[in-house]
PDB file of N, CA and C in Angstrom:
ATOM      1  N   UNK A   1      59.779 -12.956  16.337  1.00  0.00           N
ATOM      2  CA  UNK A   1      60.425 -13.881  15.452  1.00  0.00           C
ATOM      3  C   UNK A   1      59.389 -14.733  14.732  1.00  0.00           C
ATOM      4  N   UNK A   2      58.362 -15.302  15.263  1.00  0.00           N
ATOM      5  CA  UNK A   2      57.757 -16.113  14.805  1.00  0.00           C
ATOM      6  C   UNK A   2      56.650 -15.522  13.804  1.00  0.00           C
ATOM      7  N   UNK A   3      56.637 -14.093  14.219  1.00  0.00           N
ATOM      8  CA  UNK A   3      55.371 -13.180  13.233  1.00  0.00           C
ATOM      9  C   UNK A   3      56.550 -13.259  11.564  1.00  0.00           C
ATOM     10  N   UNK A   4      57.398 -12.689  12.054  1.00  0.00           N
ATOM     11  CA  UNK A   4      58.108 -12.958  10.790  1.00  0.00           C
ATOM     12  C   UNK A   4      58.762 -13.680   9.967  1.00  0.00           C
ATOM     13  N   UNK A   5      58.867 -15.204  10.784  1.00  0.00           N
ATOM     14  CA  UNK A   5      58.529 -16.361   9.773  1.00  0.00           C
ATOM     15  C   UNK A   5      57.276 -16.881   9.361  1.00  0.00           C
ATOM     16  N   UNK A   6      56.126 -16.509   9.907  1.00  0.00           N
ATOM     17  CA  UNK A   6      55.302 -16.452   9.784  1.00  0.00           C
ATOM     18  C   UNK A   6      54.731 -15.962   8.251  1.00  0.00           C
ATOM     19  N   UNK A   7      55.193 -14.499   8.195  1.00  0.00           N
ATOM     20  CA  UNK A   7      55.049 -13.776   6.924  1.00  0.00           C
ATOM     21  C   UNK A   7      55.678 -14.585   5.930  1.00  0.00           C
ATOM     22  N   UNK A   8      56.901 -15.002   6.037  1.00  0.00           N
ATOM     23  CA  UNK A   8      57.937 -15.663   5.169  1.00  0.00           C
ATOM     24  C   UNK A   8      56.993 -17.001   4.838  1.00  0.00           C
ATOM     25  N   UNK A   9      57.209 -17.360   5.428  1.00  0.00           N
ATOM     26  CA  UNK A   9      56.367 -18.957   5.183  1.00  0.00           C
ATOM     27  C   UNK A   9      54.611 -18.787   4.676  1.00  0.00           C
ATOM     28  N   UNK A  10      53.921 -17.978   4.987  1.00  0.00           N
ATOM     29  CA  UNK A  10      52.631 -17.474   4.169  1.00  0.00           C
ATOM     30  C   UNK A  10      52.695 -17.159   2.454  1.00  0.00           C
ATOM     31  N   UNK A  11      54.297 -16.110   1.968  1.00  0.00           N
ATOM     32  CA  UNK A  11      54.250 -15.667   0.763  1.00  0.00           C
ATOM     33  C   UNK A  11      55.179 -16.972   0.115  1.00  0.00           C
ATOM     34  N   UNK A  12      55.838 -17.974   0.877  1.00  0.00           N
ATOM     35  CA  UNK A  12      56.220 -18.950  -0.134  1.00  0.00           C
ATOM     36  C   UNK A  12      55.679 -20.257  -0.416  1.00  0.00           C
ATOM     37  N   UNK A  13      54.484 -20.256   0.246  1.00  0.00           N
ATOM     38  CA  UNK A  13      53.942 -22.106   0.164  1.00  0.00           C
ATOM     39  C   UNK A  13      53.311 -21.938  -1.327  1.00  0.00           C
ATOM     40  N   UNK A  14      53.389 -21.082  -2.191  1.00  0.00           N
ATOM     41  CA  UNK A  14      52.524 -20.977  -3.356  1.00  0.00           C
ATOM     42  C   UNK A  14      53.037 -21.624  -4.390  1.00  0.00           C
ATOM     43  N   UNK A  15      54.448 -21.583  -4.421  1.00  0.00           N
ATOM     44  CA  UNK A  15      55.326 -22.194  -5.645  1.00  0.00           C
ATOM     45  C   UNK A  15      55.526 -23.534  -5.800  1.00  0.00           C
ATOM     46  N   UNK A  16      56.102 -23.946  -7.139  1.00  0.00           N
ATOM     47  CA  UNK A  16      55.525 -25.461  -7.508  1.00  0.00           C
ATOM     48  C   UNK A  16      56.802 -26.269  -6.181  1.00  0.00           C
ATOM     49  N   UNK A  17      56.484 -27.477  -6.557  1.00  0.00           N
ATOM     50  CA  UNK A  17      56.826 -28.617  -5.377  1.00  0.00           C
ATOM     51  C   UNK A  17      58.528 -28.689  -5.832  1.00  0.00           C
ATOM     52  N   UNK A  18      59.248 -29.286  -4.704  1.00  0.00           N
ATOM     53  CA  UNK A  18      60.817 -29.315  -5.200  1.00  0.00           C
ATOM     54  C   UNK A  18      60.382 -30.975  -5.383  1.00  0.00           C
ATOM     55  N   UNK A  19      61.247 -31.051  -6.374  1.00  0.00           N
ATOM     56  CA  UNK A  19      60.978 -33.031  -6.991  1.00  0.00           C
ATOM     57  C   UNK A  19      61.423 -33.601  -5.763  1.00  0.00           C
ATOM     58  N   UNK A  20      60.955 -34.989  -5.871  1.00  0.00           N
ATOM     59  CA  UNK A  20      61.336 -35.880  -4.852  1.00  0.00           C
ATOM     60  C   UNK A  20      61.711 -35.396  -3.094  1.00  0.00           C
ATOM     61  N   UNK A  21      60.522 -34.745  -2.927  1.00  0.00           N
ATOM     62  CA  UNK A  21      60.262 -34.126  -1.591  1.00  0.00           C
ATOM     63  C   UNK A  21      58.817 -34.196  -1.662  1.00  0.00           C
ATOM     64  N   UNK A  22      58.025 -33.932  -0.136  1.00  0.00           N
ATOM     65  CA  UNK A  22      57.019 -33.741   0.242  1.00  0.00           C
ATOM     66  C   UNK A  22      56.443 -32.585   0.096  1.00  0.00           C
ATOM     67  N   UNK A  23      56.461 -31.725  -0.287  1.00  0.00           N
ATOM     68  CA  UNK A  23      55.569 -30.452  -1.163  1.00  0.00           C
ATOM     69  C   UNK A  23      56.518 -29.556  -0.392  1.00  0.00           C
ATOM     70  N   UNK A  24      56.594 -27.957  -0.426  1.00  0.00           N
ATOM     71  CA  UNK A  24      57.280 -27.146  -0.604  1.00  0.00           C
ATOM     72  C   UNK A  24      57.221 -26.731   1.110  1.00  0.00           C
ATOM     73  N   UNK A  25      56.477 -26.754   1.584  1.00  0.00           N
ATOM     74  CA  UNK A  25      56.561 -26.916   2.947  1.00  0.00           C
ATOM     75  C   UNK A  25      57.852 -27.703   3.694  1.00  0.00           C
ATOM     76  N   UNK A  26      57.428 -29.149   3.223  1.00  0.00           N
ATOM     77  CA  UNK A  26      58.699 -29.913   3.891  1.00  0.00           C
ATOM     78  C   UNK A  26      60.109 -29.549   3.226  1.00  0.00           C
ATOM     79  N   UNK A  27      60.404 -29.302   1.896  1.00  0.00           N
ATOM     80  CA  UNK A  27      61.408 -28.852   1.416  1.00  0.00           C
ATOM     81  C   UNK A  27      62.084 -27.434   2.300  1.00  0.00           C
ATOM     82  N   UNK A  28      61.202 -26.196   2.490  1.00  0.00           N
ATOM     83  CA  UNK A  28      61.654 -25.487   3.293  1.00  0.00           C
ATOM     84  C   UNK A  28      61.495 -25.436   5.398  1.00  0.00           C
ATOM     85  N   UNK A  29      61.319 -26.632   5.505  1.00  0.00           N
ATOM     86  CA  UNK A  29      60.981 -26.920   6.795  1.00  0.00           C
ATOM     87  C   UNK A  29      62.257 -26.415   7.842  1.00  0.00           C
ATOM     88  N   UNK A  30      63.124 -26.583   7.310  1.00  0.00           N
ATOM     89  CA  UNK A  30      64.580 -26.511   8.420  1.00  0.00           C
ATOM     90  C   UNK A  30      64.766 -24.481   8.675  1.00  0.00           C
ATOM     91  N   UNK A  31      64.167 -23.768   7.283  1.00  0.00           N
ATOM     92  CA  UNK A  31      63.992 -22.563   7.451  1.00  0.00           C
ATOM     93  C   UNK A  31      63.007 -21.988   8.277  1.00  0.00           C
ATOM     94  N   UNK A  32      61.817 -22.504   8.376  1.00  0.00           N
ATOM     95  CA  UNK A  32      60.628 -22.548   9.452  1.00  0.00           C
ATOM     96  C   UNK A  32      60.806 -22.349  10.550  1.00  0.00           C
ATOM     97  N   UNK A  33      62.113 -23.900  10.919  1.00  0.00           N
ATOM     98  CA  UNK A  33      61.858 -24.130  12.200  1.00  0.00           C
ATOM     99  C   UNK A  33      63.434 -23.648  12.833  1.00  0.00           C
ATOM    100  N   UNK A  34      63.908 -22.441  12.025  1.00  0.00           N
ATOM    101  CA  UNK A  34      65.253 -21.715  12.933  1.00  0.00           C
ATOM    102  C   UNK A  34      64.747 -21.150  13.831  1.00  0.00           C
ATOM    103  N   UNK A  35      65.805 -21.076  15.379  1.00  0.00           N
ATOM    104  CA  UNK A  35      65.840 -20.580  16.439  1.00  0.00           C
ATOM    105  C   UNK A  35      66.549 -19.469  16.335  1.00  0.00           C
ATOM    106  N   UNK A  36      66.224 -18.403  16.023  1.00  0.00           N
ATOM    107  CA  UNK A  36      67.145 -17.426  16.167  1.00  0.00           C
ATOM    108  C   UNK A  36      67.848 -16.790  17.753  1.00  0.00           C
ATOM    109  N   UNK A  37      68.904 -16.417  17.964  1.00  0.00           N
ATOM    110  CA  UNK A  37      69.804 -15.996  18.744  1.00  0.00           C
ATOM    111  C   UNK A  37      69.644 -14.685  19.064  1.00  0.00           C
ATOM    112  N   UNK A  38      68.896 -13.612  19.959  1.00  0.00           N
ATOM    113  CA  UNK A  38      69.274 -12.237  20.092  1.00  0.00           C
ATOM    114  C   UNK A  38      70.081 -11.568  20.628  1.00  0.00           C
ATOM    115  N   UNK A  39      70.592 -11.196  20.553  1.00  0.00           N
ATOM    116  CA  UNK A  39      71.809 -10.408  21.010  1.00  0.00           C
ATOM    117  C   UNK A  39      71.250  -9.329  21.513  1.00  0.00           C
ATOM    118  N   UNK A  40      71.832  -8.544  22.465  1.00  0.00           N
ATOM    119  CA  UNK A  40      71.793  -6.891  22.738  1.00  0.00           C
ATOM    120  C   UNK A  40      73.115  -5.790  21.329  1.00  0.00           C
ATOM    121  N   UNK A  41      71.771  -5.262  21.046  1.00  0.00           N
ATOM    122  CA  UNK A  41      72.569  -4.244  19.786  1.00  0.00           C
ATOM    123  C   UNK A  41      72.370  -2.803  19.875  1.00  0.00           C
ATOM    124  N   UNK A  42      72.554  -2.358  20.817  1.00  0.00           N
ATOM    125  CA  UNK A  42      72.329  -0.987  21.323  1.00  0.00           C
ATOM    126  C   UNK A  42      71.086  -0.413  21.695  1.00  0.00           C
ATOM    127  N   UNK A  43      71.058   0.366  22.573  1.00  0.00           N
ATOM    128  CA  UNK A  43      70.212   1.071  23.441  1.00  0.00           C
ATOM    129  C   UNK A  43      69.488  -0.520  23.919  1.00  0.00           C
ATOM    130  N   UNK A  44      67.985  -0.125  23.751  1.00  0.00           N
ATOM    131  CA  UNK A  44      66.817  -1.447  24.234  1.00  0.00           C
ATOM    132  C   UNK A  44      66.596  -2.865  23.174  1.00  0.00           C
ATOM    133  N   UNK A  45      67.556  -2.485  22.075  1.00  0.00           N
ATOM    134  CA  UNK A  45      67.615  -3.363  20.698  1.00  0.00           C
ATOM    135  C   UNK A  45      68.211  -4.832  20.928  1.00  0.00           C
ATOM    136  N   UNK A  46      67.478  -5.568  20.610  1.00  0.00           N
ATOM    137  CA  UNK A  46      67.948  -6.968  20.071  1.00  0.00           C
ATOM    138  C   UNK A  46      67.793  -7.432  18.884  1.00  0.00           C
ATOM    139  N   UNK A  47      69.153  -8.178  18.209  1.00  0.00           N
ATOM    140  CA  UNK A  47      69.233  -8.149  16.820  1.00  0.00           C
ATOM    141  C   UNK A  47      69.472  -9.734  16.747  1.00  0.00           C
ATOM    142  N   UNK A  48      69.117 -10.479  15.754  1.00  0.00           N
ATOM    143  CA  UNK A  48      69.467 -11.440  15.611  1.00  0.00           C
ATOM    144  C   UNK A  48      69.499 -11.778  13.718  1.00  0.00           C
ATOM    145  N   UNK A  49      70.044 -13.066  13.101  1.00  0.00           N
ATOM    146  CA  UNK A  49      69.957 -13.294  11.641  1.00  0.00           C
ATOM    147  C   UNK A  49      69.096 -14.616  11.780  1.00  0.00           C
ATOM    148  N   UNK A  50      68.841 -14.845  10.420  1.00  0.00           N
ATOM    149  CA  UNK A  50      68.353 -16.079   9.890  1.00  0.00           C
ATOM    150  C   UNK A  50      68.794 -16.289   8.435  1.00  0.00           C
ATOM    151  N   UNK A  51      68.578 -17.510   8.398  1.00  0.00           N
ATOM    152  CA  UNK A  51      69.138 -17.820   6.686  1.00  0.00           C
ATOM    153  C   UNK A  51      67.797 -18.483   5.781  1.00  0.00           C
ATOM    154  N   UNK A  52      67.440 -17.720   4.826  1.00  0.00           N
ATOM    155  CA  UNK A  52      66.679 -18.209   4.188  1.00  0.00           C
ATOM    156  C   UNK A  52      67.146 -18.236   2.388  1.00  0.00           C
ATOM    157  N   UNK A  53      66.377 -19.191   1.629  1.00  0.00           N
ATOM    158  CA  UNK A  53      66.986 -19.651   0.225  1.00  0.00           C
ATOM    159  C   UNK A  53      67.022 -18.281  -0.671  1.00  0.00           C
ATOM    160  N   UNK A  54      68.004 -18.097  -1.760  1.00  0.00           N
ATOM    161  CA  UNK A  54      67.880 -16.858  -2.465  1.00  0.00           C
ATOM    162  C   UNK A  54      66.218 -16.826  -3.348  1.00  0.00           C
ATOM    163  N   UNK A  55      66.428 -18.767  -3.404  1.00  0.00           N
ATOM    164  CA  UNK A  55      65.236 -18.876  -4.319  1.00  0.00           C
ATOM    165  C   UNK A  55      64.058 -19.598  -4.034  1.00  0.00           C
ATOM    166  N   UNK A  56      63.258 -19.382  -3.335  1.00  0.00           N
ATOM    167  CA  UNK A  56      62.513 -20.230  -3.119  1.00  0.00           C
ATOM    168  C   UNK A  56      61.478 -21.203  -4.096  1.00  0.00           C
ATOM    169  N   UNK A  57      62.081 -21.195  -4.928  1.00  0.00           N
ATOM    170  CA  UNK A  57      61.465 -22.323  -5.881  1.00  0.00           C
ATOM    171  C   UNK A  57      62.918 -23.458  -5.936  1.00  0.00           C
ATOM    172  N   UNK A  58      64.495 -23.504  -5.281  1.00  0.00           N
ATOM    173  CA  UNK A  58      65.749 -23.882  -5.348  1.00  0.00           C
ATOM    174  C   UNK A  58      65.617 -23.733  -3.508  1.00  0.00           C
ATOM    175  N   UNK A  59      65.345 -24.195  -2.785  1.00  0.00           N
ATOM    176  CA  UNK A  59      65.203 -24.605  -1.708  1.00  0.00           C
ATOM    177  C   UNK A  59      67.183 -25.101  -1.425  1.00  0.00           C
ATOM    178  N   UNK A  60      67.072 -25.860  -1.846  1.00  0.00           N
ATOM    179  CA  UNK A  60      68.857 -26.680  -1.700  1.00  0.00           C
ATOM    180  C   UNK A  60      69.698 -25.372  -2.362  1.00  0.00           C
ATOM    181  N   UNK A  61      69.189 -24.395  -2.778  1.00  0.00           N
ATOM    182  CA  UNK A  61      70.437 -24.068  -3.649  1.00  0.00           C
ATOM    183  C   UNK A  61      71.597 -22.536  -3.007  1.00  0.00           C
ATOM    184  N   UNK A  62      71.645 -21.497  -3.390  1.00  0.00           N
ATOM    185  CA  UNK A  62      71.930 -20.762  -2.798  1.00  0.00           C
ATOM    186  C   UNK A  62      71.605 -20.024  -1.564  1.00  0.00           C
ATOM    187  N   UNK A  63      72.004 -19.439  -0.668  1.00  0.00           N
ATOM    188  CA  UNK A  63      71.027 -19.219   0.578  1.00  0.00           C
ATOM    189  C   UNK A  63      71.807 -17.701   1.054  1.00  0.00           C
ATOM    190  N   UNK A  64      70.645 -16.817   1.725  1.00  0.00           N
ATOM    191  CA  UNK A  64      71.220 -15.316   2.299  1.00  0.00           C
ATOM    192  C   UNK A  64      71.289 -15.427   3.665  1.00  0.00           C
ATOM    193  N   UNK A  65      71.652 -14.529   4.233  1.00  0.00           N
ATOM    194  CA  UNK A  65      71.191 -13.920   5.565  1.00  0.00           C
ATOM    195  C   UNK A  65      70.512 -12.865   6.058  1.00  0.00           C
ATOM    196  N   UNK A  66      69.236 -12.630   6.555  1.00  0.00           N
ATOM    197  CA  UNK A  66      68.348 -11.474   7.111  1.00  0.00           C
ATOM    198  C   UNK A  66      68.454 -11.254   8.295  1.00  0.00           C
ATOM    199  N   UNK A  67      69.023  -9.537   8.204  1.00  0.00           N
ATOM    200  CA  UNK A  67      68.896  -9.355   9.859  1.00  0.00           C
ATOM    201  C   UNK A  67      67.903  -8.883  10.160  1.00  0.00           C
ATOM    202  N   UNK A  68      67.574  -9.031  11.262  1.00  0.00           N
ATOM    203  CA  UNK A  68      66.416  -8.475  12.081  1.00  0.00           C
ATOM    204  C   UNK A  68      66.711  -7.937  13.314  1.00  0.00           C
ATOM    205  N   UNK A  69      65.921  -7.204  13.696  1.00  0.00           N
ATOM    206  CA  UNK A  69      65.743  -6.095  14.684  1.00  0.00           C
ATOM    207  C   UNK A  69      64.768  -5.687  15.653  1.00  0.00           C
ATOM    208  N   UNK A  70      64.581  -6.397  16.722  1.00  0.00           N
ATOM    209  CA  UNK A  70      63.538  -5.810  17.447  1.00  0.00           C
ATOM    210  C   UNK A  70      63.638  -4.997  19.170  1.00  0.00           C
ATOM    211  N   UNK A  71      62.495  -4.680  19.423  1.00  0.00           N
ATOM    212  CA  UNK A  71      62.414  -3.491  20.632  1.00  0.00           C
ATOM    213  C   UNK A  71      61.746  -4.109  21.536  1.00  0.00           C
ATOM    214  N   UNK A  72      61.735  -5.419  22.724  1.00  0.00           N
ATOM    215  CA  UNK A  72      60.468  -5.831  23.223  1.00  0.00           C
ATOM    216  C   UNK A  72      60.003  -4.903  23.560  1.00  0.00           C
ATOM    217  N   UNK A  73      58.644  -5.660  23.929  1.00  0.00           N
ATOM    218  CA  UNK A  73      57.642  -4.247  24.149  1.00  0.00           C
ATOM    219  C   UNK A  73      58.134  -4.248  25.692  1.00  0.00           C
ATOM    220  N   UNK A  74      57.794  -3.273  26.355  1.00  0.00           N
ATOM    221  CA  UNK A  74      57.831  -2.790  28.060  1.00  0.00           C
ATOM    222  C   UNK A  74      56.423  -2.261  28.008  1.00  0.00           C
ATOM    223  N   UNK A  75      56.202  -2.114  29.770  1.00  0.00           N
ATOM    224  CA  UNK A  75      55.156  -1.891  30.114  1.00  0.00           C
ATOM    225  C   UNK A  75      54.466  -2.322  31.597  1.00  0.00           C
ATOM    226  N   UNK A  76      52.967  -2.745  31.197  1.00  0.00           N
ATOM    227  CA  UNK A  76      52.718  -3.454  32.141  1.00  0.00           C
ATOM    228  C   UNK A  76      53.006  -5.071  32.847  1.00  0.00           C
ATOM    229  N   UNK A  77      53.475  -5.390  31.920  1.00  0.00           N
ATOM    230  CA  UNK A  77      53.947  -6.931  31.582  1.00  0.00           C
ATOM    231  C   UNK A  77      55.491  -6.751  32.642  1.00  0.00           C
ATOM    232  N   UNK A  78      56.179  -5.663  32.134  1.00  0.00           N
ATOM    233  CA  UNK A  78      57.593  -5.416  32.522  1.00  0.00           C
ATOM    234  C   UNK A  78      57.293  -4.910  34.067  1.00  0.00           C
ATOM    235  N   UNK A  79      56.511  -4.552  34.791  1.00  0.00           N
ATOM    236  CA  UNK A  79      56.101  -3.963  35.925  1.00  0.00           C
ATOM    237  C   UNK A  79      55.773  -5.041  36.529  1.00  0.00           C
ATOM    238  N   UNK A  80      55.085  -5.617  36.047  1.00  0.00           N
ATOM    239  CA  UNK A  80      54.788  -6.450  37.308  1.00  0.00           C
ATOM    240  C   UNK A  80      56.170  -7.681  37.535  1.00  0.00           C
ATOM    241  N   UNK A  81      56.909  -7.773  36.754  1.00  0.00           N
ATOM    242  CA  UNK A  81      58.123  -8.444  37.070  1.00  0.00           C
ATOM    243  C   UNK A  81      59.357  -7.854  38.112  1.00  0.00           C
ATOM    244  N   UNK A  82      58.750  -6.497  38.527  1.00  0.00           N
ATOM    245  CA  UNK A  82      59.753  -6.075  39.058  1.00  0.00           C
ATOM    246  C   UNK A  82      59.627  -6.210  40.572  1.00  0.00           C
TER     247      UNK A  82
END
């Protein structure tokens, strides 16, 4: 989760400032700092959403939802828990 807000938040700090806010960072801060929810979504899959702006230069304005999808890893990590 965090690699891929990560990405998100790397390709949008570039655009100009939203007025009467603290630069584009704090404007999209509440998107940053979502907790996403995983669910079990078949087989070893956990799926969860997030909501981020259609526009990121319109921070306040329209907003989507991205799902995501991941596989934790297993292994040695998962072995020794057992």
């Amino acid at each position: 989760m965090s690699a891929v807000l990560a990405l998100l938040a790397a390709g949008c700090t570039g655009g100009p400032e939203a007025e009467g806010s603290g630069g584009p960072e704090e404007a999209l801060a509440e998107f940053y700092q979502q907790d996403l929810v995983w669910e079990e979504c078949g087989g070893d899959f956990e799926c969860a959403t997030y909501e981020v702006p259609l526009d990121y230069d319109d921070p306040d304005g329209e907003r989507v939802e991205i799902a995501v999808k991941r596989l934790p890893a297993a292994g040695e990590a998962e072995a020794r828990s057992s």
